[in-house]
PDB file of N, CA and C in Angstrom:
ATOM      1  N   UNK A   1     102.062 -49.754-117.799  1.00  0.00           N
ATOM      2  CA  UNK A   1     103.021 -49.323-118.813  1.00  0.00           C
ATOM      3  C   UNK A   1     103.946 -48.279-118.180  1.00  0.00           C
ATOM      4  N   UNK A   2     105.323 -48.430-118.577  1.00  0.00           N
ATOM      5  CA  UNK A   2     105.802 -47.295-118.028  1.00  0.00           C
ATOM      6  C   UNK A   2     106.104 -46.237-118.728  1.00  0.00           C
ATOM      7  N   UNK A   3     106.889 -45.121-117.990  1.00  0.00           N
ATOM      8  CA  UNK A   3     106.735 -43.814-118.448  1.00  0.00           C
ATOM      9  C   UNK A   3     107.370 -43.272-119.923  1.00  0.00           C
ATOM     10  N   UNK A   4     106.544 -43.341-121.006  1.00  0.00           N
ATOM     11  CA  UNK A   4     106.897 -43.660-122.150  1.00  0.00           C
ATOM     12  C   UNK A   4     107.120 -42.056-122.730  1.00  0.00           C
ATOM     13  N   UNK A   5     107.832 -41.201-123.227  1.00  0.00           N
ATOM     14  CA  UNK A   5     107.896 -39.812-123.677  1.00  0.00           C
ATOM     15  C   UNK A   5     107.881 -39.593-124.869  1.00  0.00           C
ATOM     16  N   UNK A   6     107.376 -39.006-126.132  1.00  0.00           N
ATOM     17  CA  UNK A   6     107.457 -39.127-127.273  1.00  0.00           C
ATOM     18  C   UNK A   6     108.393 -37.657-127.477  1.00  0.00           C
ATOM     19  N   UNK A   7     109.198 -37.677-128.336  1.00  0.00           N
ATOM     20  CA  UNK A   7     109.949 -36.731-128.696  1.00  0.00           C
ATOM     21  C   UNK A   7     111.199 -35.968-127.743  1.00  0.00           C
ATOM     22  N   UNK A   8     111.420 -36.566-126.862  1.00  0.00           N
ATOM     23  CA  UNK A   8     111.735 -36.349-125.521  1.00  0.00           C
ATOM     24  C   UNK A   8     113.306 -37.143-125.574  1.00  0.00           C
ATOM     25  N   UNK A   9     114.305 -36.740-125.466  1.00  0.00           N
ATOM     26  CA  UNK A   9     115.562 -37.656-125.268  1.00  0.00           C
ATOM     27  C   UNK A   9     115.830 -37.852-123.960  1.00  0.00           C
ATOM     28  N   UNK A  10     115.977 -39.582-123.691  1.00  0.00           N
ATOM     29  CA  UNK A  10     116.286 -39.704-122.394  1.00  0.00           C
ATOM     30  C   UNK A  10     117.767 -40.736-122.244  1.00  0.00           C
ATOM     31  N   UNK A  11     118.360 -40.654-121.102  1.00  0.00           N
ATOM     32  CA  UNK A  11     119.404 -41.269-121.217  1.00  0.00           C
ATOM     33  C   UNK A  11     119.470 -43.042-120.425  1.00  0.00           C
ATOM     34  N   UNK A  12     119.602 -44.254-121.332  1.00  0.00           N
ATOM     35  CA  UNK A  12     119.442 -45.469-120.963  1.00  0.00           C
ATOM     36  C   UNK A  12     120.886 -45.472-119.735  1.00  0.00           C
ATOM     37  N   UNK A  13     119.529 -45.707-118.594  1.00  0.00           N
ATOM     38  CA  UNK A  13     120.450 -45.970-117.492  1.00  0.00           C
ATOM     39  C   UNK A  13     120.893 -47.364-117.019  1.00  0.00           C
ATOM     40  N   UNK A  14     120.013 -48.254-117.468  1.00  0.00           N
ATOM     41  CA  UNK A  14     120.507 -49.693-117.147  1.00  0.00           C
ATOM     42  C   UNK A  14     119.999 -50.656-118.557  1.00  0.00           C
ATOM     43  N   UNK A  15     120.394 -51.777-118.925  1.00  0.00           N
ATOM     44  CA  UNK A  15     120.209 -52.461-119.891  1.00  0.00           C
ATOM     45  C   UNK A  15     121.076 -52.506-120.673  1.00  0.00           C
ATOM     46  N   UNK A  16     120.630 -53.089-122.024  1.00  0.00           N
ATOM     47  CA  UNK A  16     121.226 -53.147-123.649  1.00  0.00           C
ATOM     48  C   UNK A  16     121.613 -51.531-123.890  1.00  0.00           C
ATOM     49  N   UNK A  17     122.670 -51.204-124.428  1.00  0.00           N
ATOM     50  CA  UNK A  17     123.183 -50.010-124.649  1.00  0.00           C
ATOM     51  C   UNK A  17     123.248 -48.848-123.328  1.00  0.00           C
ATOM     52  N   UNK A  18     123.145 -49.563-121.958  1.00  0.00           N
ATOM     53  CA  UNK A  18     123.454 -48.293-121.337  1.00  0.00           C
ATOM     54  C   UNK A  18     124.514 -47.456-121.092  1.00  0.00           C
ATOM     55  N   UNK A  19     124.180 -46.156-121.145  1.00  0.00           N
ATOM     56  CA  UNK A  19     125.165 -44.805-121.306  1.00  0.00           C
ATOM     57  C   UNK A  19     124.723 -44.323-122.599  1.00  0.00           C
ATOM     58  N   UNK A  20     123.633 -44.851-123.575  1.00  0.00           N
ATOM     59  CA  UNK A  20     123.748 -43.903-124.803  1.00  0.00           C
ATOM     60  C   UNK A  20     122.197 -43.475-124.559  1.00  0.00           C
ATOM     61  N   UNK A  21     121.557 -42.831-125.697  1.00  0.00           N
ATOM     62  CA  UNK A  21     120.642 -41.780-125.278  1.00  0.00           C
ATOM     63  C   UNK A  21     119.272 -42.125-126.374  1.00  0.00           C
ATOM     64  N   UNK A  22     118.231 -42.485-126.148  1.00  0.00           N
ATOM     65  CA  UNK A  22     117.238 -42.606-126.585  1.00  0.00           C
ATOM     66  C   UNK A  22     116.261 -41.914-126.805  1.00  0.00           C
ATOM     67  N   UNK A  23     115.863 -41.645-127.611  1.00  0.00           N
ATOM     68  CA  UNK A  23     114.472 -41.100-128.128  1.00  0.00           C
ATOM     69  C   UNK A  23     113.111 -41.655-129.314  1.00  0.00           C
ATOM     70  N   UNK A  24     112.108 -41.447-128.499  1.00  0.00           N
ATOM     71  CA  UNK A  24     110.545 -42.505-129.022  1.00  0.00           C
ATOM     72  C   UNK A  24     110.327 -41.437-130.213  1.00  0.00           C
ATOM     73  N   UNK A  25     109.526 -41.526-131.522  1.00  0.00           N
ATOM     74  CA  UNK A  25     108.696 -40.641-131.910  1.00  0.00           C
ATOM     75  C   UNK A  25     107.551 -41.054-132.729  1.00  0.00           C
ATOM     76  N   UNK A  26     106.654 -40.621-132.886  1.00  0.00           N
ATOM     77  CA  UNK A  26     105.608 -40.760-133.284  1.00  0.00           C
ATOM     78  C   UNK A  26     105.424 -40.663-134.387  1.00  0.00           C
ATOM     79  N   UNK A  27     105.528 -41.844-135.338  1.00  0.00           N
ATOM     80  CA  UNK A  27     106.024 -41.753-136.895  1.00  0.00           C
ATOM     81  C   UNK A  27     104.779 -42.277-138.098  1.00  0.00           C
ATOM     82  N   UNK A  28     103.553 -42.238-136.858  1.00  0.00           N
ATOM     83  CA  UNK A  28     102.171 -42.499-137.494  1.00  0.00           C
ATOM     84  C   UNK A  28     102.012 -42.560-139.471  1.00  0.00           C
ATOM     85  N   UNK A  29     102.398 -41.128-139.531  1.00  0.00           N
ATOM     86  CA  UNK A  29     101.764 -40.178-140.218  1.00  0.00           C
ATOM     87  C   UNK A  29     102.678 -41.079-141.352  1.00  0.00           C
ATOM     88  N   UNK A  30     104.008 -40.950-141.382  1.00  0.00           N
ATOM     89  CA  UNK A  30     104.839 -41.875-142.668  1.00  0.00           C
ATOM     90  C   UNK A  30     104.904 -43.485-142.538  1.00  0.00           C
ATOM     91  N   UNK A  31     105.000 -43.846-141.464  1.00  0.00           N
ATOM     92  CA  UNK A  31     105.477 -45.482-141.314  1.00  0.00           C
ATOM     93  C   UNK A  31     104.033 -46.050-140.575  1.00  0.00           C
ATOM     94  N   UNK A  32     103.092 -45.483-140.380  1.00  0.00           N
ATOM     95  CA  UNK A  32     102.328 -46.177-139.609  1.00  0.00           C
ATOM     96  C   UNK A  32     102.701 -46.732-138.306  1.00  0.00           C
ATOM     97  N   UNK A  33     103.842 -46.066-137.740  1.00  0.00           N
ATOM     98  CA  UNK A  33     104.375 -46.856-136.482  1.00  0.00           C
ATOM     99  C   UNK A  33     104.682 -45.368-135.742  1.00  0.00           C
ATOM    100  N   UNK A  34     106.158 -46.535-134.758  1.00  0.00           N
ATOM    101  CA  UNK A  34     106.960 -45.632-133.957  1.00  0.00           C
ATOM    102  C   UNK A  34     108.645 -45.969-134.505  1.00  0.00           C
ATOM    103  N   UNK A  35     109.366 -44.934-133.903  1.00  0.00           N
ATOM    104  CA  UNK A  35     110.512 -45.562-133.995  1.00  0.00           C
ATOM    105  C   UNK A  35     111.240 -45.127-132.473  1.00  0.00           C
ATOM    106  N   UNK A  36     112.097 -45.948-132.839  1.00  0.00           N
ATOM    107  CA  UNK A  36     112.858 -45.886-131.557  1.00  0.00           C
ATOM    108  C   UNK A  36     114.519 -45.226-132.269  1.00  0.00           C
ATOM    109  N   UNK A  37     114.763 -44.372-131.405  1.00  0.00           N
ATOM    110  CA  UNK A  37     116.212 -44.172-132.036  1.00  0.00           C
ATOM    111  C   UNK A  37     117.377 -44.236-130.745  1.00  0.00           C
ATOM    112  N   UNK A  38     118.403 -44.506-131.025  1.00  0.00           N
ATOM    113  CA  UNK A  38     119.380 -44.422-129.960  1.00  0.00           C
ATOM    114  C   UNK A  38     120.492 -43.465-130.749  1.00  0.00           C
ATOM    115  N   UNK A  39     120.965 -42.908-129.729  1.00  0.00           N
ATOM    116  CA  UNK A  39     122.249 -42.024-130.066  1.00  0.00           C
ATOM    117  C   UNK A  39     123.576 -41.791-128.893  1.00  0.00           C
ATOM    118  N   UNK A  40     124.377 -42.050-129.358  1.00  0.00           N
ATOM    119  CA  UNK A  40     125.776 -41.680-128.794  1.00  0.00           C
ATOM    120  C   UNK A  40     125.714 -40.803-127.473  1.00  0.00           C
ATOM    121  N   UNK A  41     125.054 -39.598-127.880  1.00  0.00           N
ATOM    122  CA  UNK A  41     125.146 -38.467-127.162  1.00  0.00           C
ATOM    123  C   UNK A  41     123.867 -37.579-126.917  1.00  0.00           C
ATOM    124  N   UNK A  42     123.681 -36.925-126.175  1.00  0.00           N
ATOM    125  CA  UNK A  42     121.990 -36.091-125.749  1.00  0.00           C
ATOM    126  C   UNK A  42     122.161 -35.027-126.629  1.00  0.00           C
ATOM    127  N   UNK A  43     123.066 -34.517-127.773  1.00  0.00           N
ATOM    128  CA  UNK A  43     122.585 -33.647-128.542  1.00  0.00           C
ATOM    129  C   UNK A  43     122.583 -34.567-129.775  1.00  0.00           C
ATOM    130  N   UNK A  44     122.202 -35.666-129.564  1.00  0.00           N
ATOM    131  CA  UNK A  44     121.712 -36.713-130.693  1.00  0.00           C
ATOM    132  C   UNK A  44     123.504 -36.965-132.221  1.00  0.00           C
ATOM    133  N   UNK A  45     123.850 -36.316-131.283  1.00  0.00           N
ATOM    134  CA  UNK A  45     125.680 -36.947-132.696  1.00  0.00           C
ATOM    135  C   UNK A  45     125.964 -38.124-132.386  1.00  0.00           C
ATOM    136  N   UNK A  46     126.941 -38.728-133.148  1.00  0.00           N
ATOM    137  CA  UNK A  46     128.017 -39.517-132.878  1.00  0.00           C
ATOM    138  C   UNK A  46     126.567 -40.595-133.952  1.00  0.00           C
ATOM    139  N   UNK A  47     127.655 -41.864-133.372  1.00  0.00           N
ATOM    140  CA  UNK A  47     126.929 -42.944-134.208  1.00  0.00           C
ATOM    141  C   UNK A  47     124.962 -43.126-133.374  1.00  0.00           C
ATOM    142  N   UNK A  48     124.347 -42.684-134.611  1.00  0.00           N
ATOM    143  CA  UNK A  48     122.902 -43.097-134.261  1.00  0.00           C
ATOM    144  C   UNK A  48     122.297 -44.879-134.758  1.00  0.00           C
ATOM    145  N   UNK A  49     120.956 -45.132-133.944  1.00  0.00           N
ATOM    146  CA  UNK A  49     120.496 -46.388-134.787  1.00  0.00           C
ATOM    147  C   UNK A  49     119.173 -45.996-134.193  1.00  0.00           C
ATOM    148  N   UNK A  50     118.467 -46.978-135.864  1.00  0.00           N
ATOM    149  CA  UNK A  50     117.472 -46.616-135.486  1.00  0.00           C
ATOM    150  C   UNK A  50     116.039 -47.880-135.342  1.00  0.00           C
ATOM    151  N   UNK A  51     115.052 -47.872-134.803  1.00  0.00           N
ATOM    152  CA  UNK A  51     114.557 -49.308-134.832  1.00  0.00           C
ATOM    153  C   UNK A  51     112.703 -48.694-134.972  1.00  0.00           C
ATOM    154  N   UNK A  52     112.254 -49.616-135.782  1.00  0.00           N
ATOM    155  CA  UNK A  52     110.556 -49.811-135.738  1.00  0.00           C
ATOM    156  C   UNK A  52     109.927 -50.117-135.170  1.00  0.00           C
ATOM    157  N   UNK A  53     108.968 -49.761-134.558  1.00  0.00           N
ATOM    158  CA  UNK A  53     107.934 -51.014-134.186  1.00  0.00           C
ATOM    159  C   UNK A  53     106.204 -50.275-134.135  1.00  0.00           C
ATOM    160  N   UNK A  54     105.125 -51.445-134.214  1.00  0.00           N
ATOM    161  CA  UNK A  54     104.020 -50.961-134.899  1.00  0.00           C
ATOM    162  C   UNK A  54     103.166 -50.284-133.823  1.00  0.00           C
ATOM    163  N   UNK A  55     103.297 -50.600-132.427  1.00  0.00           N
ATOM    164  CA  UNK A  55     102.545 -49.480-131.737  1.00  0.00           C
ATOM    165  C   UNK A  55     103.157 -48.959-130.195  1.00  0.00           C
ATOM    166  N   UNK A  56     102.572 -48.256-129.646  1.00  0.00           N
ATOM    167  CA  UNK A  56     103.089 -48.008-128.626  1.00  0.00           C
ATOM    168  C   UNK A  56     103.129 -48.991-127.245  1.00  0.00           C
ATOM    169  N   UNK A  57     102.177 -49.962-127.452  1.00  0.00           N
ATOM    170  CA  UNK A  57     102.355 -51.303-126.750  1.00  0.00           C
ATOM    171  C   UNK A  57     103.913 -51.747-127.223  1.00  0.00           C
ATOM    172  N   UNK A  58     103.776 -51.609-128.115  1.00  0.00           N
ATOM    173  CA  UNK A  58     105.177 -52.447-129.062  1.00  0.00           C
ATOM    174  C   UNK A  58     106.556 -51.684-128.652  1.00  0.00           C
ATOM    175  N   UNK A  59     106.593 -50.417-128.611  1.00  0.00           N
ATOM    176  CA  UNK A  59     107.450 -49.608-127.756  1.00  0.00           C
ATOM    177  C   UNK A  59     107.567 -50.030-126.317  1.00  0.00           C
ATOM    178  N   UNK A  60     106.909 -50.157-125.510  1.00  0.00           N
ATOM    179  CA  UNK A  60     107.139 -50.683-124.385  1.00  0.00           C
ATOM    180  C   UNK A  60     107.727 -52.153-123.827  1.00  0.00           C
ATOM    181  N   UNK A  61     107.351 -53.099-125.148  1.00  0.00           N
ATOM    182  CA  UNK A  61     108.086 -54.667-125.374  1.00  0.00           C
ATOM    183  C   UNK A  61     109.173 -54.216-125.348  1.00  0.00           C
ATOM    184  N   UNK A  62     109.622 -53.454-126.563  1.00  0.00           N
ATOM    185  CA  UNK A  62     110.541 -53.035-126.510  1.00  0.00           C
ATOM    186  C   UNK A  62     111.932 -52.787-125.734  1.00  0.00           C
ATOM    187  N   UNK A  63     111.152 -51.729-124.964  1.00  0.00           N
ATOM    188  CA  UNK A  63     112.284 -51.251-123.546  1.00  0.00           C
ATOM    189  C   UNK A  63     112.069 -52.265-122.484  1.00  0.00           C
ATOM    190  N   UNK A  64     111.264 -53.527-122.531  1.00  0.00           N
ATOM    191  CA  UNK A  64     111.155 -54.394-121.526  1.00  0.00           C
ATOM    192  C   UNK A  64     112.438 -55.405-122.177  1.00  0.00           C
ATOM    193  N   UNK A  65     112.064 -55.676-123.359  1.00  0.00           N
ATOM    194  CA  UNK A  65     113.418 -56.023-123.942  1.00  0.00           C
ATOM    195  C   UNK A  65     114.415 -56.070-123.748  1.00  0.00           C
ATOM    196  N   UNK A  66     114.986 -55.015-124.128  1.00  0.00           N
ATOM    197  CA  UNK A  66     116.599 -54.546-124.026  1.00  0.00           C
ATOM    198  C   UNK A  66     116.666 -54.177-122.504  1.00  0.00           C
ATOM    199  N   UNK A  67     115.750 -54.564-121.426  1.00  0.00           N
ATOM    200  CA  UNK A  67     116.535 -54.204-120.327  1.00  0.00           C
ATOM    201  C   UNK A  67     115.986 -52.435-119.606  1.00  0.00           C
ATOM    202  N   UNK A  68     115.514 -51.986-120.470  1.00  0.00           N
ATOM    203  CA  UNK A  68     115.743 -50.622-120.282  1.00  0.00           C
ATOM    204  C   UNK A  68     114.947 -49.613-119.628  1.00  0.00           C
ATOM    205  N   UNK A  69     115.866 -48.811-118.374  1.00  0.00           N
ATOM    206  CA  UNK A  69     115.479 -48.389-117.407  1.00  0.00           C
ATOM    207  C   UNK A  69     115.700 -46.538-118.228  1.00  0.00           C
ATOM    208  N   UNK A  70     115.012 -45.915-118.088  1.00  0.00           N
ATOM    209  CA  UNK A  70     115.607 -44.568-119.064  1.00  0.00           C
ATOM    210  C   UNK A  70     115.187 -43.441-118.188  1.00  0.00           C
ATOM    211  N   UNK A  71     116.113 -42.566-117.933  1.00  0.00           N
ATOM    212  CA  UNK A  71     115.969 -40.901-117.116  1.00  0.00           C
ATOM    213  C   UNK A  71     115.778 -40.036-118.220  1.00  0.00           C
ATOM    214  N   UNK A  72     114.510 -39.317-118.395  1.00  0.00           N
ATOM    215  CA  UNK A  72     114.260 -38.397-119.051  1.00  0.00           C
ATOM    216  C   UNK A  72     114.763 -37.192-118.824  1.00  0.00           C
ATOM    217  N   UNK A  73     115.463 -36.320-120.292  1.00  0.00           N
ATOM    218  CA  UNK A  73     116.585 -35.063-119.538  1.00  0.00           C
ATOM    219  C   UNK A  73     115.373 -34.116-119.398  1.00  0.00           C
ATOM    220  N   UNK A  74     113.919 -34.279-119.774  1.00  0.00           N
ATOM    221  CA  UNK A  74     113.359 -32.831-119.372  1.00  0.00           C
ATOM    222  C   UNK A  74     112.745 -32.683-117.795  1.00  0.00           C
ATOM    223  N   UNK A  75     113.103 -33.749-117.067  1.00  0.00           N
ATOM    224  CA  UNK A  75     112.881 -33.719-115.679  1.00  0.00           C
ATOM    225  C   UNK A  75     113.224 -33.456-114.986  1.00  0.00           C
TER     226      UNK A  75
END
């Protein structure tokens, strides 16, 4: 699995939407899941979207999915 960050904004460097800015979170507690969010910009403005999925396996389909290679900004 790769390097998956929860709460952490990182910026999609190759794939579906690259140049905008992603962040995982851990949404157990209300949705029973995760979500995935994308945003415009690394202080999270501009146009956001946002997407479900039921586990953290499922997060990783995910970014295998769309392509997506992601640089984490807390590194």
């Amino acid at each position: 699995m790769r390097d998956l960050r929860l709460g952490t904004v990182g910026r999609i460097a190759s794939g579906i939407d690259a140049g905008r800015f992603v962040e995982v979170l851990d949404d157990f507690e209300s949705s029973g899941g995760f979500l995935i969010l994308t945003y415009d910009n690394a202080d999270r403005s501009g146009d956001a979207y946002d997407s479900w999925v039921e586990s953290i396996i499922d997060v990783d389909l995910y970014f295998d999915e769309a392509g997506w290679e992601v640089l984490w900004l807390d590194s």
